[in-house]
N, C-alpha and C. Protein backbone atom coordinates (compact mmCIF):
# COMPACT_ATOMS: atom_id res chain seq x y z
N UNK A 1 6.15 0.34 -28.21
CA UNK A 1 7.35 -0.04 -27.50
C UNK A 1 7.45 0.66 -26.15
N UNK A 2 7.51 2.29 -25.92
CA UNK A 2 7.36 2.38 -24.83
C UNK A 2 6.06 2.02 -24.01
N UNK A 3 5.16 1.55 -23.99
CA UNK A 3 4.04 0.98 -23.69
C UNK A 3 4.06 -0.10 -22.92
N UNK A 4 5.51 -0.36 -23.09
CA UNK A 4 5.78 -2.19 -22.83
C UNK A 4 7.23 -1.61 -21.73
N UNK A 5 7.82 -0.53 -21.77
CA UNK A 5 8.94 -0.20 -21.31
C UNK A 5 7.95 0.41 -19.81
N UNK A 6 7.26 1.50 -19.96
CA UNK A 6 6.63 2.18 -18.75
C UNK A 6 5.69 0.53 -18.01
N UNK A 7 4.90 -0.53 -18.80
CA UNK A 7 4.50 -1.79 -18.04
C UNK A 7 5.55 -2.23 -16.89
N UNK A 8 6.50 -2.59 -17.45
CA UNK A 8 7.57 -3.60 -16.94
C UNK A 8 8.10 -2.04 -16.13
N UNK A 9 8.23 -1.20 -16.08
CA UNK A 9 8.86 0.16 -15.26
C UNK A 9 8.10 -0.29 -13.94
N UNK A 10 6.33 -0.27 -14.19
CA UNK A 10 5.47 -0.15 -12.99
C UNK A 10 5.88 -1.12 -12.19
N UNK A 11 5.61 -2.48 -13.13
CA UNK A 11 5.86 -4.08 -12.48
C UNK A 11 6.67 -4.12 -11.92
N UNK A 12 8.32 -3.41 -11.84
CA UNK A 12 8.90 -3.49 -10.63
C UNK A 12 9.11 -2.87 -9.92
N UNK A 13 8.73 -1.51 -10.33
CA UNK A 13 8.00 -0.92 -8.79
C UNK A 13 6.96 -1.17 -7.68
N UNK A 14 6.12 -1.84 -8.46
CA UNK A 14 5.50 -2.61 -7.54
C UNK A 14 6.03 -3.53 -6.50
N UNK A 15 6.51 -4.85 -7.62
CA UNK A 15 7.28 -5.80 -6.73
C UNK A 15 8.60 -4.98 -5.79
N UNK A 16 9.22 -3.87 -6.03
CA UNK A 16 9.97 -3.24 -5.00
C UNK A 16 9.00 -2.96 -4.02
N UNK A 17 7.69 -2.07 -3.69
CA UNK A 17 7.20 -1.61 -2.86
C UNK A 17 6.53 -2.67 -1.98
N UNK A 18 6.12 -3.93 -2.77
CA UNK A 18 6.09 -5.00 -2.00
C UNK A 18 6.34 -5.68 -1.27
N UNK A 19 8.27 -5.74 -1.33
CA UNK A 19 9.30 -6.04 -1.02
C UNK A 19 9.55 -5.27 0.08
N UNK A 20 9.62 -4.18 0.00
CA UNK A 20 9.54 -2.89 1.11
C UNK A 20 8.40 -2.76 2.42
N UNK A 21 7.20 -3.26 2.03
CA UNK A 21 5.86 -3.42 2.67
C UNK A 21 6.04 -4.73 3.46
N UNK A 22 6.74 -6.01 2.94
CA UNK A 22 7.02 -6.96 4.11
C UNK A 22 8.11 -6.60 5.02
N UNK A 23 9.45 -6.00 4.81
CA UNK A 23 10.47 -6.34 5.00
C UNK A 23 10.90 -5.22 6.06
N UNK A 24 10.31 -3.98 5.82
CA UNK A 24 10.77 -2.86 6.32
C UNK A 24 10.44 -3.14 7.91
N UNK A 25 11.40 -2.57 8.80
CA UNK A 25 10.85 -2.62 10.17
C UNK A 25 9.81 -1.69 10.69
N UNK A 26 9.76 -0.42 10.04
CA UNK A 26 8.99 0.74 10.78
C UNK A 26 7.52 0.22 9.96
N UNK A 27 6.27 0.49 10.91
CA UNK A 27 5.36 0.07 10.30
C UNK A 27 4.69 1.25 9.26
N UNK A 28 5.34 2.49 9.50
CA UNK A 28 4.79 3.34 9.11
C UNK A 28 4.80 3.37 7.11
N UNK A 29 6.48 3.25 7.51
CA UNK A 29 6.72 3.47 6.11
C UNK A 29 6.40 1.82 5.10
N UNK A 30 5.98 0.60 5.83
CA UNK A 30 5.27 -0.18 5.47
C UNK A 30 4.15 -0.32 4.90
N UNK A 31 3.51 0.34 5.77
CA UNK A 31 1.97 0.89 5.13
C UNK A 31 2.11 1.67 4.01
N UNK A 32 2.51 2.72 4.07
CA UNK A 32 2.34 3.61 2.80
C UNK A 32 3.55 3.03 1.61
N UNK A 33 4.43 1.71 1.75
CA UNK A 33 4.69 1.46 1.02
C UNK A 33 3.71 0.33 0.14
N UNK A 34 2.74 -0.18 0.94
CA UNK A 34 1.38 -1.26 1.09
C UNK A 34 0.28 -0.47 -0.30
N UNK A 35 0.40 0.92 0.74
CA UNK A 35 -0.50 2.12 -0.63
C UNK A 35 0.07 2.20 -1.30
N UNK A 36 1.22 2.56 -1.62
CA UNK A 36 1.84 3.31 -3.17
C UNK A 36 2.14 1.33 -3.92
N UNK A 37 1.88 0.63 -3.29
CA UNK A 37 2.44 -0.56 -4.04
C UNK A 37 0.36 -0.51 -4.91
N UNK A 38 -0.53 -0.41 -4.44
CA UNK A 38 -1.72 -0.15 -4.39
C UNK A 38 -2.06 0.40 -6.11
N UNK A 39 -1.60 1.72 -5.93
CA UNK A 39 -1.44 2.69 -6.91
C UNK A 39 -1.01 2.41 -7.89
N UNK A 40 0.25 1.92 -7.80
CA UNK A 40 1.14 1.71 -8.68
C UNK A 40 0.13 0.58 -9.53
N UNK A 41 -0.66 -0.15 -9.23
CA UNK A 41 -1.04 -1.53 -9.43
C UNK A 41 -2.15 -1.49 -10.06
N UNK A 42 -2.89 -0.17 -9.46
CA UNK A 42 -3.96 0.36 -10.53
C UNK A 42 -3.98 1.23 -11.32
N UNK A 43 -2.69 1.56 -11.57
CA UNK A 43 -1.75 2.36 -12.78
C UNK A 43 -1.87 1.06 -14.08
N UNK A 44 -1.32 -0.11 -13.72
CA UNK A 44 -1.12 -1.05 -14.64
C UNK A 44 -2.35 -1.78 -15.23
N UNK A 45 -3.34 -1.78 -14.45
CA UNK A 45 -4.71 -2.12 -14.56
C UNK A 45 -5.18 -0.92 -15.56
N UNK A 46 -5.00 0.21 -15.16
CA UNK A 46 -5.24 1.18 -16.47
C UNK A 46 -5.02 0.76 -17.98
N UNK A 47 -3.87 0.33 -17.71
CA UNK A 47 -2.92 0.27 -19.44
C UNK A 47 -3.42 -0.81 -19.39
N UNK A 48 -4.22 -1.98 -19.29
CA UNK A 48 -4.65 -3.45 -19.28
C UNK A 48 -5.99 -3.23 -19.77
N UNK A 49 -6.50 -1.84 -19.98
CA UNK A 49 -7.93 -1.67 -20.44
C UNK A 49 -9.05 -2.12 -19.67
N UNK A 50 -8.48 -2.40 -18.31
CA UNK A 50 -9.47 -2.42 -16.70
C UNK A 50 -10.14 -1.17 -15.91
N UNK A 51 -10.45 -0.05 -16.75
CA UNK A 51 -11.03 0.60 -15.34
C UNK A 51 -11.84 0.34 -13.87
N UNK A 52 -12.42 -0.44 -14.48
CA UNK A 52 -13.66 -0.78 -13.17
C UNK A 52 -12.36 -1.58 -12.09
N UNK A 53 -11.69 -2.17 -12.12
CA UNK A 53 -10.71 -2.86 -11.67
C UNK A 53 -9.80 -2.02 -11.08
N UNK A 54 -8.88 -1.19 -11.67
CA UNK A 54 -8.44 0.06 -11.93
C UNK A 54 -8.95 0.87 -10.59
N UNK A 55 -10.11 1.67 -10.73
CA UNK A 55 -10.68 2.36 -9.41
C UNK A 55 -10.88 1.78 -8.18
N UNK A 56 -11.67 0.15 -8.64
CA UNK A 56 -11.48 -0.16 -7.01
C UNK A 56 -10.34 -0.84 -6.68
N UNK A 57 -9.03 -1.07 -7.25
CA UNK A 57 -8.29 -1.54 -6.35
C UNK A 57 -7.66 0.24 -5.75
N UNK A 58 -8.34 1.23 -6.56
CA UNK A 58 -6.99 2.41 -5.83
C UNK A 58 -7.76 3.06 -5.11
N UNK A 59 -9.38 2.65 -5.25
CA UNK A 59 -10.48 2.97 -3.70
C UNK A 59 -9.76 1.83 -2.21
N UNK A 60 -10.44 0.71 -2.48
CA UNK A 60 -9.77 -0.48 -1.65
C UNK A 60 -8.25 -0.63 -1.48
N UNK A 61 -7.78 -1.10 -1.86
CA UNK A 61 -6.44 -1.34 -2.33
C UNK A 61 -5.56 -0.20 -1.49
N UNK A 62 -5.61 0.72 -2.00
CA UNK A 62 -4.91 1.95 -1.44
C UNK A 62 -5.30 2.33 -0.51
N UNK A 63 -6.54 3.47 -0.68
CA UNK A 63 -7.02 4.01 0.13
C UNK A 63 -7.87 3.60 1.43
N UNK A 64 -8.89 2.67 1.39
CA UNK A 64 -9.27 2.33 2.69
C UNK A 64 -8.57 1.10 3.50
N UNK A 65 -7.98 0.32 2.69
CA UNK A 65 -6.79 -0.39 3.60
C UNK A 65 -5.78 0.15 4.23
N UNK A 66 -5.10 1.49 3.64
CA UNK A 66 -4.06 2.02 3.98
C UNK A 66 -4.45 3.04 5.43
N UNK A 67 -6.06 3.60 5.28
CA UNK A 67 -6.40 4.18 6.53
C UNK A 67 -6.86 3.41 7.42
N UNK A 68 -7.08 1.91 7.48
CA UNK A 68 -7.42 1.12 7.78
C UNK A 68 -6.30 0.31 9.15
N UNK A 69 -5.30 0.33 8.12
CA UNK A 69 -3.96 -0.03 8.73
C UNK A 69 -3.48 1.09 10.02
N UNK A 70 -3.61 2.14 9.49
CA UNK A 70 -2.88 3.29 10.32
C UNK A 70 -4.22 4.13 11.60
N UNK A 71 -5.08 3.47 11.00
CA UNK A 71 -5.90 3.37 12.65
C UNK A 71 -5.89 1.63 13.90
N UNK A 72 -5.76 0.82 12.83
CA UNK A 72 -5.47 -0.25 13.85
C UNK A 72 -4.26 0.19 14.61
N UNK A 73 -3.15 0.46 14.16
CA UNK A 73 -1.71 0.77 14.68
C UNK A 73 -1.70 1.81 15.70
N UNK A 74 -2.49 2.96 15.55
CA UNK A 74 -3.00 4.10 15.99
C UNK A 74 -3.92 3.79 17.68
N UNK A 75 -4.43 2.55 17.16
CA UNK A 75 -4.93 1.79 18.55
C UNK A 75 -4.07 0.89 19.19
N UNK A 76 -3.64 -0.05 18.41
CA UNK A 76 -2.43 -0.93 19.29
C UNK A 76 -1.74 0.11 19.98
N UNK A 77 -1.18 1.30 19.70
CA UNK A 77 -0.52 2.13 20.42
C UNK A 77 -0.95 2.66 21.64
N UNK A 78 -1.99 3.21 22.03
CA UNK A 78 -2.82 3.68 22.55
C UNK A 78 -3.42 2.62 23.82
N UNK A 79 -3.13 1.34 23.29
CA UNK A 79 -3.48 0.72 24.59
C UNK A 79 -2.11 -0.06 25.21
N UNK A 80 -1.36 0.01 24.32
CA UNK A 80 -0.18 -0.34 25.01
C UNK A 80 0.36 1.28 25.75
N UNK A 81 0.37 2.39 25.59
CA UNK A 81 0.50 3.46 26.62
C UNK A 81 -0.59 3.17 27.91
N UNK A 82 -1.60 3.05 27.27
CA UNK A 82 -2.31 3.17 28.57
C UNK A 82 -1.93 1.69 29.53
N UNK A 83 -1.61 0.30 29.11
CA UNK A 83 -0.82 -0.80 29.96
C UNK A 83 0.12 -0.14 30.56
N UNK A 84 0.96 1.20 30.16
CA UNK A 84 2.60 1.38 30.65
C UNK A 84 1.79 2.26 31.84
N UNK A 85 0.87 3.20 31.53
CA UNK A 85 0.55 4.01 32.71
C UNK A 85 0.18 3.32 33.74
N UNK A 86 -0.84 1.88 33.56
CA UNK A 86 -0.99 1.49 34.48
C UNK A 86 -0.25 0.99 35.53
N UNK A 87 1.00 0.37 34.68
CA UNK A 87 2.02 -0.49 35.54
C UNK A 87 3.22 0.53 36.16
């Protein structure tokens, strides 16, 4: 029973962090809501008797999308300063 209580706990934490990852304006806290939605997701893949599934979505999934994200952004920034210096 709790087995089925902590499932359905994750499942809408997920779908919250999901929810949070489109909706939010700051991109920051988007992203790492993008990762922890990630986590959370290969938390549930655990209890589903998926490891192999399990690790790479919280290799992929999480982790190199999430640093992935926050260096593209890290560059969009960076050349929009350098447009402002120019002008």
């Amino acid at each position: 029973m709790s087995y089925i209580i902590i499932g359905v706990l994750l499942g809408v934490i997920t779908v919250a962090m999901a929810f949070v990852a489109i909706y939010h304006k700051d991109f920051i806290v988007a992203i790492i809501a993008l990762g922890a939605m990630g986590l959370f997701t290969s938390i549930i893949y655990l209890m589903l008797a998926a490891p192999d599934v399990a690790m790479t979505e919280a290799a992929i999934g999480s982790g190199l999308t999430s640093i992935l994200f926050f260096y593209v952004l890290n560059r969009i920034r960076s050349v929009d300063e350098q447009k402002e210096k120019e002008n």
